[in-house]
C-alpha atoms as a PDB file:
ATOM      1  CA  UNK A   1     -20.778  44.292  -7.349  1.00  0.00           C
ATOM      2  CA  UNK A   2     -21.501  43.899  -3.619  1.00  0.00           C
ATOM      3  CA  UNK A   3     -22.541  47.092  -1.623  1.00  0.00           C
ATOM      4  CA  UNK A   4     -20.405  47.967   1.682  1.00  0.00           C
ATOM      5  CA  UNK A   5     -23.984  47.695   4.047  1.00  0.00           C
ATOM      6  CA  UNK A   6     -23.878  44.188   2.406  1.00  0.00           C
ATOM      7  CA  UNK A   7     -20.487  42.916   2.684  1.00  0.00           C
ATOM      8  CA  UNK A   8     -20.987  44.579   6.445  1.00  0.00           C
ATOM      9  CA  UNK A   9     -24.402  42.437   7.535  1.00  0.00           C
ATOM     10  CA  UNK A  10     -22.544  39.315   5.668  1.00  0.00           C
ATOM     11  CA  UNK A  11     -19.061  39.724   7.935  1.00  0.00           C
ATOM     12  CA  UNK A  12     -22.009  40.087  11.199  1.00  0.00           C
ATOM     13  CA  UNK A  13     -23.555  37.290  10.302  1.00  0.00           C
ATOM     14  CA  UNK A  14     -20.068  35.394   9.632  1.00  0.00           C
ATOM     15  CA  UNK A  15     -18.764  36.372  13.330  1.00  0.00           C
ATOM     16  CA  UNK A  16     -22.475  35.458  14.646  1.00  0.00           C
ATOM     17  CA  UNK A  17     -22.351  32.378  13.580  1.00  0.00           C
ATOM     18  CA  UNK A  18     -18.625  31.867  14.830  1.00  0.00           C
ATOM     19  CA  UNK A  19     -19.550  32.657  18.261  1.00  0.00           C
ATOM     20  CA  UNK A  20     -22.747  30.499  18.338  1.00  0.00           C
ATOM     21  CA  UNK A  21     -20.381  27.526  17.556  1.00  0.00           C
ATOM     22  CA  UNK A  22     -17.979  28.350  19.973  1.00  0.00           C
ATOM     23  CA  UNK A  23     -20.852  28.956  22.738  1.00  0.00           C
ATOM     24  CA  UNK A  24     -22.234  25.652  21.867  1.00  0.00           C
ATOM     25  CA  UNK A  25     -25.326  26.244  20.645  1.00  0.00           C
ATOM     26  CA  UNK A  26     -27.346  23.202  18.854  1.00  0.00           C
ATOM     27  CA  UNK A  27     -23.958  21.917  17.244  1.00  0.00           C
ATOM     28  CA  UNK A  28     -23.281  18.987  17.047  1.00  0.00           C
ATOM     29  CA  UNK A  29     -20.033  18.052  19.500  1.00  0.00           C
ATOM     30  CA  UNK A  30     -17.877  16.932  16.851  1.00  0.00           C
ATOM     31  CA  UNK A  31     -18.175  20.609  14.913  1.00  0.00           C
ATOM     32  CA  UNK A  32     -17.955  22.290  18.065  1.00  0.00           C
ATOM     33  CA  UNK A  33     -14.225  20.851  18.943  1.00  0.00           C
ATOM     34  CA  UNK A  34     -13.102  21.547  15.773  1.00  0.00           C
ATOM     35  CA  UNK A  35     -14.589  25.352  16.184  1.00  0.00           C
ATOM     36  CA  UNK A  36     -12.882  25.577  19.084  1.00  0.00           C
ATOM     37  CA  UNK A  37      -9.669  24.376  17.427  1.00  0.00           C
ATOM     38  CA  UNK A  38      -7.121  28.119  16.320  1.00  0.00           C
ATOM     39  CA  UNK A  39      -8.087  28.842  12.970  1.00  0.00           C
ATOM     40  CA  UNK A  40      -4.926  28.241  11.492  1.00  0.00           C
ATOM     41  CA  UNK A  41      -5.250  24.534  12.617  1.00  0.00           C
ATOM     42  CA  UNK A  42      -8.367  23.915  10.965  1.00  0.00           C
ATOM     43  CA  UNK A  43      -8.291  22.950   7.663  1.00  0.00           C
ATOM     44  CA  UNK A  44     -10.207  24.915   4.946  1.00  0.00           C
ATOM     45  CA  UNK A  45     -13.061  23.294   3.310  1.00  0.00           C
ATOM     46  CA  UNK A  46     -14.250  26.236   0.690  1.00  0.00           C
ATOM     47  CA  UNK A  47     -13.999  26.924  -2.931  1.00  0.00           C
ATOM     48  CA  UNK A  48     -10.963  29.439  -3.650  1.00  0.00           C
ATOM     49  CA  UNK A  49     -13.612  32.025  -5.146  1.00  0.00           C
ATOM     50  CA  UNK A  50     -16.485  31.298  -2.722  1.00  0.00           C
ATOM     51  CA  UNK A  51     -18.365  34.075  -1.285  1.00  0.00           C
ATOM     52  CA  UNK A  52     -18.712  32.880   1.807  1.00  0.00           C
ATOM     53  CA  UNK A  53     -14.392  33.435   2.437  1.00  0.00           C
ATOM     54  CA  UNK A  54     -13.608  35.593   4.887  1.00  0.00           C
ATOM     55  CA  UNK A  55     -10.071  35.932   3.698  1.00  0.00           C
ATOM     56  CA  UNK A  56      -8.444  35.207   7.251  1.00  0.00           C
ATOM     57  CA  UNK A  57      -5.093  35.475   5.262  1.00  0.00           C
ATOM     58  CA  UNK A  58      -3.690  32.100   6.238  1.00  0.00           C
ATOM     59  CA  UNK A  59      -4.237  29.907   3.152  1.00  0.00           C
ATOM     60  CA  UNK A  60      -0.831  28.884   3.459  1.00  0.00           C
ATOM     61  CA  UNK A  61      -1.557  27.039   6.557  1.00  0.00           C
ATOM     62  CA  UNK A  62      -5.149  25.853   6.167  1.00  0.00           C
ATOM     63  CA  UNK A  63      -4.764  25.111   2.301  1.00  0.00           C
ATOM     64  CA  UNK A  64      -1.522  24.737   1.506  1.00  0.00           C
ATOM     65  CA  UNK A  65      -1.811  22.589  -1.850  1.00  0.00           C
ATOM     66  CA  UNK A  66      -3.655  25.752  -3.102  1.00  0.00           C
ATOM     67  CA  UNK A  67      -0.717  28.250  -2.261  1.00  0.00           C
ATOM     68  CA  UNK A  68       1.635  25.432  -4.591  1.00  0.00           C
ATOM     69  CA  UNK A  69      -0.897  25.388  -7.119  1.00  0.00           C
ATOM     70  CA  UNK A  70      -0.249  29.143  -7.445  1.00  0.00           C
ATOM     71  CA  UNK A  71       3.506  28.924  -6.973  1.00  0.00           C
ATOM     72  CA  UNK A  72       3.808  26.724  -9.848  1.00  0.00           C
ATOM     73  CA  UNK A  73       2.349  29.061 -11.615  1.00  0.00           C
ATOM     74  CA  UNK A  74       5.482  31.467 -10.793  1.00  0.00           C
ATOM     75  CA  UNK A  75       4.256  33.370  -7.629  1.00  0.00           C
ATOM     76  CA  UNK A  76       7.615  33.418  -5.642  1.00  0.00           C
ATOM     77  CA  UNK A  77       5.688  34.701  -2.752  1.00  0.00           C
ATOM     78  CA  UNK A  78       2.515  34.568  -0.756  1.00  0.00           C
ATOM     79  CA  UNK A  79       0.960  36.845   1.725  1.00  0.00           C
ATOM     80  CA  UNK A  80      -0.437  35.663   5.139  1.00  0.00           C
ATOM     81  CA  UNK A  81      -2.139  36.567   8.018  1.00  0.00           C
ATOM     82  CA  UNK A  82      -0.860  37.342  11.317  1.00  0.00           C
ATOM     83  CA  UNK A  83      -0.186  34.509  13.391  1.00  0.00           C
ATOM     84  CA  UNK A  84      -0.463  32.308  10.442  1.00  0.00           C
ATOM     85  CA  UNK A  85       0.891  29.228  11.684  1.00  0.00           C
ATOM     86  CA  UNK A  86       3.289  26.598  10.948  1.00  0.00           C
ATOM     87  CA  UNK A  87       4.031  26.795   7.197  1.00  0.00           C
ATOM     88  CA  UNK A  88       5.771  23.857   4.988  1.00  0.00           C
ATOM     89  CA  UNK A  89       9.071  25.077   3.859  1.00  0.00           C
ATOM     90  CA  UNK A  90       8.943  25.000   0.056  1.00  0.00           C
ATOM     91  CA  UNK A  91      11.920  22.775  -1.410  1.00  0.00           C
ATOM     92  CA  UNK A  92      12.437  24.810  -3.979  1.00  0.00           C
ATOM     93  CA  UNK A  93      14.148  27.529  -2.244  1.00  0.00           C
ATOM     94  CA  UNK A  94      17.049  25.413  -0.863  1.00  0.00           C
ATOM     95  CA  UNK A  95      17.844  24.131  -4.365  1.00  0.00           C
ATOM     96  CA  UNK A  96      20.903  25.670  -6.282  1.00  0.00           C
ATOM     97  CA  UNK A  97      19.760  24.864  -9.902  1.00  0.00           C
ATOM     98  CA  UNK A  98      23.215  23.949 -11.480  1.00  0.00           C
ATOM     99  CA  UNK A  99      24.834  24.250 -14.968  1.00  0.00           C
ATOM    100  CA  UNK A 100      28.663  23.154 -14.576  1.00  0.00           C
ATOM    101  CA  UNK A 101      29.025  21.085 -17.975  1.00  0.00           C
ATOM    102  CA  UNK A 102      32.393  22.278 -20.035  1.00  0.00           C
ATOM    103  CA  UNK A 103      30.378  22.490 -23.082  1.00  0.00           C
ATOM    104  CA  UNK A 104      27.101  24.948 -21.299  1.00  0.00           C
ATOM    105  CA  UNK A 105      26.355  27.390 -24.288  1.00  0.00           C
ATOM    106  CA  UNK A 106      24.436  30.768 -23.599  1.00  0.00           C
ATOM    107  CA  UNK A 107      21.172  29.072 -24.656  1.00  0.00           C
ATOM    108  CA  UNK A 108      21.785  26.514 -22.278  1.00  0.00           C
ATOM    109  CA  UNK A 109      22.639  29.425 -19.249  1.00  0.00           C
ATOM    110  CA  UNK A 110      19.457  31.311 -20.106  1.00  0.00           C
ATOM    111  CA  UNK A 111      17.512  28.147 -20.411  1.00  0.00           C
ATOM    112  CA  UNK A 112      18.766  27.586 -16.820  1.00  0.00           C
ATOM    113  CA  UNK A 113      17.773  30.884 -15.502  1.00  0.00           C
ATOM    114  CA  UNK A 114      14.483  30.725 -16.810  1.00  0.00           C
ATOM    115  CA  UNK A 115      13.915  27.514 -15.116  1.00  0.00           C
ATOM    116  CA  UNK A 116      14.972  28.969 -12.144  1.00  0.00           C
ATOM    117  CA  UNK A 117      12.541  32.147 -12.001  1.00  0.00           C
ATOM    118  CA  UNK A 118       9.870  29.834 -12.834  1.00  0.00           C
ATOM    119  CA  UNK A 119      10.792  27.420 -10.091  1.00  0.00           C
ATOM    120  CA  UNK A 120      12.006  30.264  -7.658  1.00  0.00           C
ATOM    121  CA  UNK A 121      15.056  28.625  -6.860  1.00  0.00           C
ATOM    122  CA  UNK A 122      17.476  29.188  -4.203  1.00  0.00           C
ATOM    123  CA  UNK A 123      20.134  30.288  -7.074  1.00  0.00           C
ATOM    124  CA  UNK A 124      21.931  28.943 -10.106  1.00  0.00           C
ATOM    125  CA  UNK A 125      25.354  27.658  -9.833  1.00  0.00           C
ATOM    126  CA  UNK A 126      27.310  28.056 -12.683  1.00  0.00           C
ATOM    127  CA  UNK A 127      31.544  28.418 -13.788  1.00  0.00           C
ATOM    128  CA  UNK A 128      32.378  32.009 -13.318  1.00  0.00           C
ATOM    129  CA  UNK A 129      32.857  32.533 -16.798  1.00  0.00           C
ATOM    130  CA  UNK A 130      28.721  32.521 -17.279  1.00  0.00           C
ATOM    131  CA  UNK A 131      28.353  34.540 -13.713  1.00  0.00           C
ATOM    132  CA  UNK A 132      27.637  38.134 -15.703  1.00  0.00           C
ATOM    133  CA  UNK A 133      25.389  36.182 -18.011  1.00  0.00           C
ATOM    134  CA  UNK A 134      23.544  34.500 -15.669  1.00  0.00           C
ATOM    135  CA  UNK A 135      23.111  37.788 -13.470  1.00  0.00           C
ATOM    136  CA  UNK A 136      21.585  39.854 -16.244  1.00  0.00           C
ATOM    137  CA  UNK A 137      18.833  36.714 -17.029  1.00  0.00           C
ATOM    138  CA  UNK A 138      18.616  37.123 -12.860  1.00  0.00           C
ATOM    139  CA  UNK A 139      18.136  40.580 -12.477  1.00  0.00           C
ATOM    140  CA  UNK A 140      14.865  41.716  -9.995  1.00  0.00           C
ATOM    141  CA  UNK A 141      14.285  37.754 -10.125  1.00  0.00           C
ATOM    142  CA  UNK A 142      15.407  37.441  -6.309  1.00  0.00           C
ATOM    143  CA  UNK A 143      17.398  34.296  -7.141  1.00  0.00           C
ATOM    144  CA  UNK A 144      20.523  34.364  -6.694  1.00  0.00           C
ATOM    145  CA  UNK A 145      23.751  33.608  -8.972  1.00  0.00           C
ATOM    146  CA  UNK A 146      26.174  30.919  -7.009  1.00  0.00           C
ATOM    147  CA  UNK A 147      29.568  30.844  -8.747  1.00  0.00           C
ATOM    148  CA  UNK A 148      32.193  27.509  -8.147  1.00  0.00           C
ATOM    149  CA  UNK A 149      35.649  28.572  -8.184  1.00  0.00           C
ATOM    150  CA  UNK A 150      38.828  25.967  -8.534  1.00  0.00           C
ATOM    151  CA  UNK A 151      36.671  23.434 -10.059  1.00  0.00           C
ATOM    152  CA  UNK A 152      36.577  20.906  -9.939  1.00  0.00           C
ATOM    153  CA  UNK A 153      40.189  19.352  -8.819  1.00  0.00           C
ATOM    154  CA  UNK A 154      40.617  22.122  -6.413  1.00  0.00           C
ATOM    155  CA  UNK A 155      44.178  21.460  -7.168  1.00  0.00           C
ATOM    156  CA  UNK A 156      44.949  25.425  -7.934  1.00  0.00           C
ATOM    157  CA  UNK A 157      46.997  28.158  -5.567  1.00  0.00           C
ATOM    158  CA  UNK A 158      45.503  29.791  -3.003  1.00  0.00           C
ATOM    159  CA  UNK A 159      45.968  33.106  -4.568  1.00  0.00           C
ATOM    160  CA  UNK A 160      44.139  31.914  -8.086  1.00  0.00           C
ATOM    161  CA  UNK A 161      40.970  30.305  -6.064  1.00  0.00           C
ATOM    162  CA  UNK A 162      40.782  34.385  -4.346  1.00  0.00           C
ATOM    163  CA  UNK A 163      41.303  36.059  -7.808  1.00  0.00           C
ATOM    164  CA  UNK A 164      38.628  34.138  -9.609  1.00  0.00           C
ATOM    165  CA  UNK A 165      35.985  34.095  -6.242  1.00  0.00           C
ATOM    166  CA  UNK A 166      36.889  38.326  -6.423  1.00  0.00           C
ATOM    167  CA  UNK A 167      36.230  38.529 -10.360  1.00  0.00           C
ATOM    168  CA  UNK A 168      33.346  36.147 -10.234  1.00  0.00           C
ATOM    169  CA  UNK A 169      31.717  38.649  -7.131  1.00  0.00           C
ATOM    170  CA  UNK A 170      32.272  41.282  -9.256  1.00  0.00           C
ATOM    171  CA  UNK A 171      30.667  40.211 -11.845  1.00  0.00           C
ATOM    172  CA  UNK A 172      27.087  39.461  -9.761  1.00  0.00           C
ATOM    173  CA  UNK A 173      27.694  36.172  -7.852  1.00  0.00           C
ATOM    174  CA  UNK A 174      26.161  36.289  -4.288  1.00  0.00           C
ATOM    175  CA  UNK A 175      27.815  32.901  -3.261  1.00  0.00           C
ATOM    176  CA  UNK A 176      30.863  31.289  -3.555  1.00  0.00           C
ATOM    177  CA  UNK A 177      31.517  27.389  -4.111  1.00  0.00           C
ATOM    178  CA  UNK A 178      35.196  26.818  -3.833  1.00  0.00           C
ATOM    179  CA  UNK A 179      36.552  23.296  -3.568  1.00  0.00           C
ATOM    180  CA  UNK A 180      38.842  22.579  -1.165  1.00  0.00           C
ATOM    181  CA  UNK A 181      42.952  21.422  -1.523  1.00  0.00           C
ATOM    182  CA  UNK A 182      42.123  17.657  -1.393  1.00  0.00           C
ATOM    183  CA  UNK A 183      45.624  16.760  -1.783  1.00  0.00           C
ATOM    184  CA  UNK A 184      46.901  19.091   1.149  1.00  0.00           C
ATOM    185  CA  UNK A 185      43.802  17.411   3.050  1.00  0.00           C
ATOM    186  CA  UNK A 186      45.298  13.849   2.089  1.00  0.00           C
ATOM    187  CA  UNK A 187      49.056  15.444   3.059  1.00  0.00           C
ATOM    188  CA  UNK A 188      48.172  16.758   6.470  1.00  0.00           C
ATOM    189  CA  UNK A 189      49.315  19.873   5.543  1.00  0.00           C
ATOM    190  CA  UNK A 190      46.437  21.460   7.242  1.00  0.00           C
ATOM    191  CA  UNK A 191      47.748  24.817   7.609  1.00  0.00           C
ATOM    192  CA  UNK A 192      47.667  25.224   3.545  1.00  0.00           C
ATOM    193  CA  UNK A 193      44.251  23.896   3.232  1.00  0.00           C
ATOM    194  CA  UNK A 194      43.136  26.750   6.144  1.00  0.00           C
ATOM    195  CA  UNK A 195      44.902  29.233   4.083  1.00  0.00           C
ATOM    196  CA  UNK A 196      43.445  28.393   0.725  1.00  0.00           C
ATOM    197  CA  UNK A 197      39.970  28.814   2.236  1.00  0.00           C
ATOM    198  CA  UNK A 198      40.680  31.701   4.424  1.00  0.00           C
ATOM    199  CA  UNK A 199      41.729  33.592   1.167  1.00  0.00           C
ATOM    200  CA  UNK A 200      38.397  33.119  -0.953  1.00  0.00           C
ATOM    201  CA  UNK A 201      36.470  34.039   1.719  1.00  0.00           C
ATOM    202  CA  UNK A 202      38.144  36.948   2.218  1.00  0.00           C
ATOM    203  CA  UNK A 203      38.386  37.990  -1.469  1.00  0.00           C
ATOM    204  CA  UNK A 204      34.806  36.949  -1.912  1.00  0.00           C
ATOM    205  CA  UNK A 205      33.087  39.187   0.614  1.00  0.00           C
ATOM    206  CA  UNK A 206      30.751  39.800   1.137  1.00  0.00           C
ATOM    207  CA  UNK A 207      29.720  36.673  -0.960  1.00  0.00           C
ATOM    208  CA  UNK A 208      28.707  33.850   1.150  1.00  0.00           C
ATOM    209  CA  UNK A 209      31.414  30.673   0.523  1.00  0.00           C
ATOM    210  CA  UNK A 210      30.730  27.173   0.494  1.00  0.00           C
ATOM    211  CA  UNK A 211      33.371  24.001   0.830  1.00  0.00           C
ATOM    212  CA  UNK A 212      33.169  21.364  -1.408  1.00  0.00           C
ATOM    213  CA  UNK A 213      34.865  18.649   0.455  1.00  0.00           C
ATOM    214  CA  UNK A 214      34.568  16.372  -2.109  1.00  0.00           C
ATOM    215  CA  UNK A 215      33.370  13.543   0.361  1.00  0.00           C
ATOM    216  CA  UNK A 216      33.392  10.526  -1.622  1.00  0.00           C
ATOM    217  CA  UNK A 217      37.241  10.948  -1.789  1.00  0.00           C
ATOM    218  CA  UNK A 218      38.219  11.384   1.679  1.00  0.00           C
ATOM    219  CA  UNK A 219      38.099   8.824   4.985  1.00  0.00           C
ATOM    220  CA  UNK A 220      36.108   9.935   8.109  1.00  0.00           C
ATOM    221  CA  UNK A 221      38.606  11.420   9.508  1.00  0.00           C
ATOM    222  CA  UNK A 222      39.572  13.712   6.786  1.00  0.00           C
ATOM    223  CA  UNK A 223      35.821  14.570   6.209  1.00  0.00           C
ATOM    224  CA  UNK A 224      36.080  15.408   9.923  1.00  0.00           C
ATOM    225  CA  UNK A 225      39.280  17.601   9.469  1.00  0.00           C
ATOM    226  CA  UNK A 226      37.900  19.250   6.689  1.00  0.00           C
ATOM    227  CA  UNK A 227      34.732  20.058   8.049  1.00  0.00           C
ATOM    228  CA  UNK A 228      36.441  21.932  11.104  1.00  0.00           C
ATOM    229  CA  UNK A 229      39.191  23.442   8.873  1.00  0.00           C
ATOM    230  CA  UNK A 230      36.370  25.019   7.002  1.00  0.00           C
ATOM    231  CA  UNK A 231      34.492  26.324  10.245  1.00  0.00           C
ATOM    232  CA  UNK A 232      37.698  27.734  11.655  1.00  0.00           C
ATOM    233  CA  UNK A 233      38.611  29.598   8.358  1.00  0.00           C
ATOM    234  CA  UNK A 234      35.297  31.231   7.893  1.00  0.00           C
ATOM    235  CA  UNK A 235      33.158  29.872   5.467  1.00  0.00           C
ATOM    236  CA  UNK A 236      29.285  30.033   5.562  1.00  0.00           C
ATOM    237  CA  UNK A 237      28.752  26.361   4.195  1.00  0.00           C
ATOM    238  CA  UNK A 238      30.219  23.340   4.414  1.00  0.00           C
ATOM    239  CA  UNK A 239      29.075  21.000   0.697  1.00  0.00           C
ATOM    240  CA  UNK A 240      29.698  17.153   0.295  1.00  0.00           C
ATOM    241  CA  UNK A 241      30.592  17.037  -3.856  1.00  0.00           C
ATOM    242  CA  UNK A 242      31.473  18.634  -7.425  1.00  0.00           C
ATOM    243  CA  UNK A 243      29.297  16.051  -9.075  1.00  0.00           C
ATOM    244  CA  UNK A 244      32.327  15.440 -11.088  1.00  0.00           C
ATOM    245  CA  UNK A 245      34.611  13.037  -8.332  1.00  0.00           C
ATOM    246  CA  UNK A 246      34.147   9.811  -6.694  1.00  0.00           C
ATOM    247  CA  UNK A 247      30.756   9.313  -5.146  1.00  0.00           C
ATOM    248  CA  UNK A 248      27.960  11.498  -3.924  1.00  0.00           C
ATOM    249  CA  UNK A 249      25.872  13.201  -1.023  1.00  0.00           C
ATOM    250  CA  UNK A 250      25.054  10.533   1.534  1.00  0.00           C
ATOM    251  CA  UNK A 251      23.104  11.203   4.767  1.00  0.00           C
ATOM    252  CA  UNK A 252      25.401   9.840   6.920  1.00  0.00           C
ATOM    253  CA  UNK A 253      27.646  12.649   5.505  1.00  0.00           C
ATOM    254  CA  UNK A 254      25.332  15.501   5.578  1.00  0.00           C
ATOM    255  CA  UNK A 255      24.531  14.066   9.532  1.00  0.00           C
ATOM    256  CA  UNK A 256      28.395  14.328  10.025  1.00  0.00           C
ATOM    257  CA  UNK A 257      28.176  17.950   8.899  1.00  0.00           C
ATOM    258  CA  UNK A 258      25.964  19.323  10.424  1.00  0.00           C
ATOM    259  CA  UNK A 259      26.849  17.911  13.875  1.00  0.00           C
ATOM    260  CA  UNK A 260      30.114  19.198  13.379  1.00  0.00           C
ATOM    261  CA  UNK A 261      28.782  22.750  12.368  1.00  0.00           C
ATOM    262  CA  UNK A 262      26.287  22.879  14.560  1.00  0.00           C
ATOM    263  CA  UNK A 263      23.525  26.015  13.711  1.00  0.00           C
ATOM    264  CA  UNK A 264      26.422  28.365  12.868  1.00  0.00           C
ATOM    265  CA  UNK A 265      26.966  27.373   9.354  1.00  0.00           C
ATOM    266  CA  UNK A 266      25.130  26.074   6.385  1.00  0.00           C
ATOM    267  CA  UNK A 267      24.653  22.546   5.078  1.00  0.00           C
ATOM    268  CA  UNK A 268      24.611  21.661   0.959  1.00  0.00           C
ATOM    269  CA  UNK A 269      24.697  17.983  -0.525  1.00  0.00           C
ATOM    270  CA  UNK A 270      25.471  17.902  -3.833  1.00  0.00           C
ATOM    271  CA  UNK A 271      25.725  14.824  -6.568  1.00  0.00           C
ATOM    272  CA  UNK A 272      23.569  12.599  -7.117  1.00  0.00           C
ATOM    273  CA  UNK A 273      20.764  14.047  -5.651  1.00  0.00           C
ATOM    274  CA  UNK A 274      18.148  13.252  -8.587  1.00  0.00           C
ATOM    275  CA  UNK A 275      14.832  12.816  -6.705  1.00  0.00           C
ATOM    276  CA  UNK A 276      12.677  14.370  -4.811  1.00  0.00           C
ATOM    277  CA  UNK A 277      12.576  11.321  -2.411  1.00  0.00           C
ATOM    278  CA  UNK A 278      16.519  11.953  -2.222  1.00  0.00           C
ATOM    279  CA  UNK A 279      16.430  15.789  -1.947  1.00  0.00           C
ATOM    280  CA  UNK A 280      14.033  15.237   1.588  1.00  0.00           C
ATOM    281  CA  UNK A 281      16.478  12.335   2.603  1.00  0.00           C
ATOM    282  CA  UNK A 282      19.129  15.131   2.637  1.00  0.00           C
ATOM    283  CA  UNK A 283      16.323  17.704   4.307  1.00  0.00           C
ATOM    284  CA  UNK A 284      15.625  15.026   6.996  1.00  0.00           C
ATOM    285  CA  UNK A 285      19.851  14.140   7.540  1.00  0.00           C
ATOM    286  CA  UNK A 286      20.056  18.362   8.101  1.00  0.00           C
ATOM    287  CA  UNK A 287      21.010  19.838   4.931  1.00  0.00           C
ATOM    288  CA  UNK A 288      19.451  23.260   4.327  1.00  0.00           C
ATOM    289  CA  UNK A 289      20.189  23.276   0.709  1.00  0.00           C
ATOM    290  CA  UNK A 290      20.251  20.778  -2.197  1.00  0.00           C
ATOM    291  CA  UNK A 291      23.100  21.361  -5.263  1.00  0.00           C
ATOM    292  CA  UNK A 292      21.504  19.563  -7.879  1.00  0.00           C
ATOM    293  CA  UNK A 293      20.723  19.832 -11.750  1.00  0.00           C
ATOM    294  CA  UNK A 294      18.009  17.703 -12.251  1.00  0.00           C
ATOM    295  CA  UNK A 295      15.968  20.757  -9.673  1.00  0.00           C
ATOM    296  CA  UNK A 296      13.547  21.280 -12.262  1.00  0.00           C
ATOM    297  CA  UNK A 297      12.181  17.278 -12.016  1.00  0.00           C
ATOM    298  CA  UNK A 298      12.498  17.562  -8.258  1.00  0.00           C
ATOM    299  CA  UNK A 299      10.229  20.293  -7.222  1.00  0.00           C
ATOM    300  CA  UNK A 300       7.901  19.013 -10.434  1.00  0.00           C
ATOM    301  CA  UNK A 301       7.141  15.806  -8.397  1.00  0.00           C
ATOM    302  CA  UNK A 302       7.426  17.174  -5.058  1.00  0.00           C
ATOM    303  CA  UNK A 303       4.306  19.473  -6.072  1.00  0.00           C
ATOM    304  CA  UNK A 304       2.778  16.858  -8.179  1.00  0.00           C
ATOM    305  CA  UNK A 305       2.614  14.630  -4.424  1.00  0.00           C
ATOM    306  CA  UNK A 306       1.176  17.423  -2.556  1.00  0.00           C
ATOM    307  CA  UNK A 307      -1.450  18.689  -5.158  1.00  0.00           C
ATOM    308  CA  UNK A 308      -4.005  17.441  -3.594  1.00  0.00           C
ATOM    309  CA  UNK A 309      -5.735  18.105  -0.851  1.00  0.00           C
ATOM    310  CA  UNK A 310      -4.949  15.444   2.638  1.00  0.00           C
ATOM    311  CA  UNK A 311      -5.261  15.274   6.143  1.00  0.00           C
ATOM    312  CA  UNK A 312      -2.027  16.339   8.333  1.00  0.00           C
ATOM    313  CA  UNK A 313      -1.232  19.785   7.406  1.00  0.00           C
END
């Protein structure tokens, strides 16, 4: 074990040598740019566990595949130094890792949550009949439990979609995924689809709702209606897809979104989203969260690219 006169004269001699290369000295001019460089842009070059660290508290800028080596481990979080730097957003918190299948049995709920902790997901979304289950797996996990409500038709009153977005906040969901009237959409009846939405939210506060639009059923300018019907009535996200209708997420659809949003409101594709290729597609076209239950393949490869480490951090 080091003395503190020791770990003193070595810090001297650290900050010494810093200052030579930034003075110039006899370095050569190649070294001295890059000394000159802010330390968060320069990329680290030392062993985790070498002596010579100096623990500057911004591995998470200057070796980032290090800080997802340890979050696959299950760290959720990371500390960092002041001034740290730009920092690459980690997919895994914008995915909601999702169990909606008829047949889901408790196994197949806690299996989910587990995955989730691991994977320090953005939440699971589940039917509101597994939302207390799910919760207790959750608890002092930070991830949250996302509960769909009128799915998947959406077909249901107004006043059901509220009671079951009330009793599924009541039993531990943080966020609401209602899908929207399609057939009132389809009817112009836009006051009724307003309505419908305007009631969850307000029976779900202060649960955060989302919109399933159901995209891959409606024209352009019902995905356009929609979108504004849902701004206008409250909710916190707009979402393209059950999983279980006609088509997917596309870009051009998560583009349309957020256009029409803007920075006020939050952006989710959901179905189909398989890959981790597809999941940054959707990042890239502006959605700030990914619906998807193949989450636990996506953030696998997404970590397996960036292992290593490469120029351009």
């Amino acid at each position: 074990m080091s003395r503190p006169d020791d770990d003193i004269s070595h810090l001297v001699d650290l900050i010494a040598d810093r200052v030579r290369q930034r003075l110039g000295g006899e370095v050569p001019r190649a070294i001295r740019s890059e000394a000159l460089r802010p330390l968060r842009e320069q990329e680290c070059t030392e062993a985790p566990s070498a002596e010579s660290c100096g623990g500057c508290g911004m591995c998470a800028s200057r070796r980032p595949w290090s800080v997802r080596a340890i979050a696959q481990e299950g760290a959720c979080r990371v500390g960092a130094g002041v001034d740290v730097g730009k920092v690459d957003v980690d997919m895994a918190r914008m995915i909601d890792h999702t169990l909606l299948k008829a047949d889901a049995t408790a196994d197949d709920v806690k299996k989910l949550c587990d995955e989730a902790r691991k994977y320090c997901f953005a939440s699971v979304c589940v039917n509101s009949t597994n939302v207390a289950r799910a919760r207790a797996y959750l608890d002092h996990s930070g991830v949250m439990v996302c509960a769909v409500v009128g799915f998947p038709l959406g077909a249901m009153a107004p006043t059901a979609k509220a009671y079951e977005a009330r009793e599924a906040v009541r039993a531990g969901a943080s966020e609401i995924d209602m899908v929207i009237n399609i057939g009132a959409l389809k009817s112009r009846d836009y006051a009724l689809v307003e309505d419908d939405i305007r009631k969850v939210v307000q029976a779900a506060r202060p649960a955060a709702v989302k919109v399933i639009l159901e995209t891959g059923a409606l024209n352009q300018e019902e995905k356009i209606i929609g979108i504004t019907l849902s701004k206008i009535a409250g909710a916190a996200f707009v979402k393209t897809s059950t999983g279980f209708g006609p088509g997917g997420a596309t870009t051009d659809d998560i583009a349309l979104m957020r256009r029409l949003v803007g920075n006020e409101m939050g952006v989710k594709a959901s179905g189909g989203v398989r890959t981790a290729e597809d999941a940054e597609k959707m990042k890239l076209a502006g959605a700030n969260r990914i619906g998807a239950s193949a989450s636990v393949s996506i953030v696998s490869k997404d970590a397996a690219k960036a292992a290593a480490p490469s120029k351009g951090y």
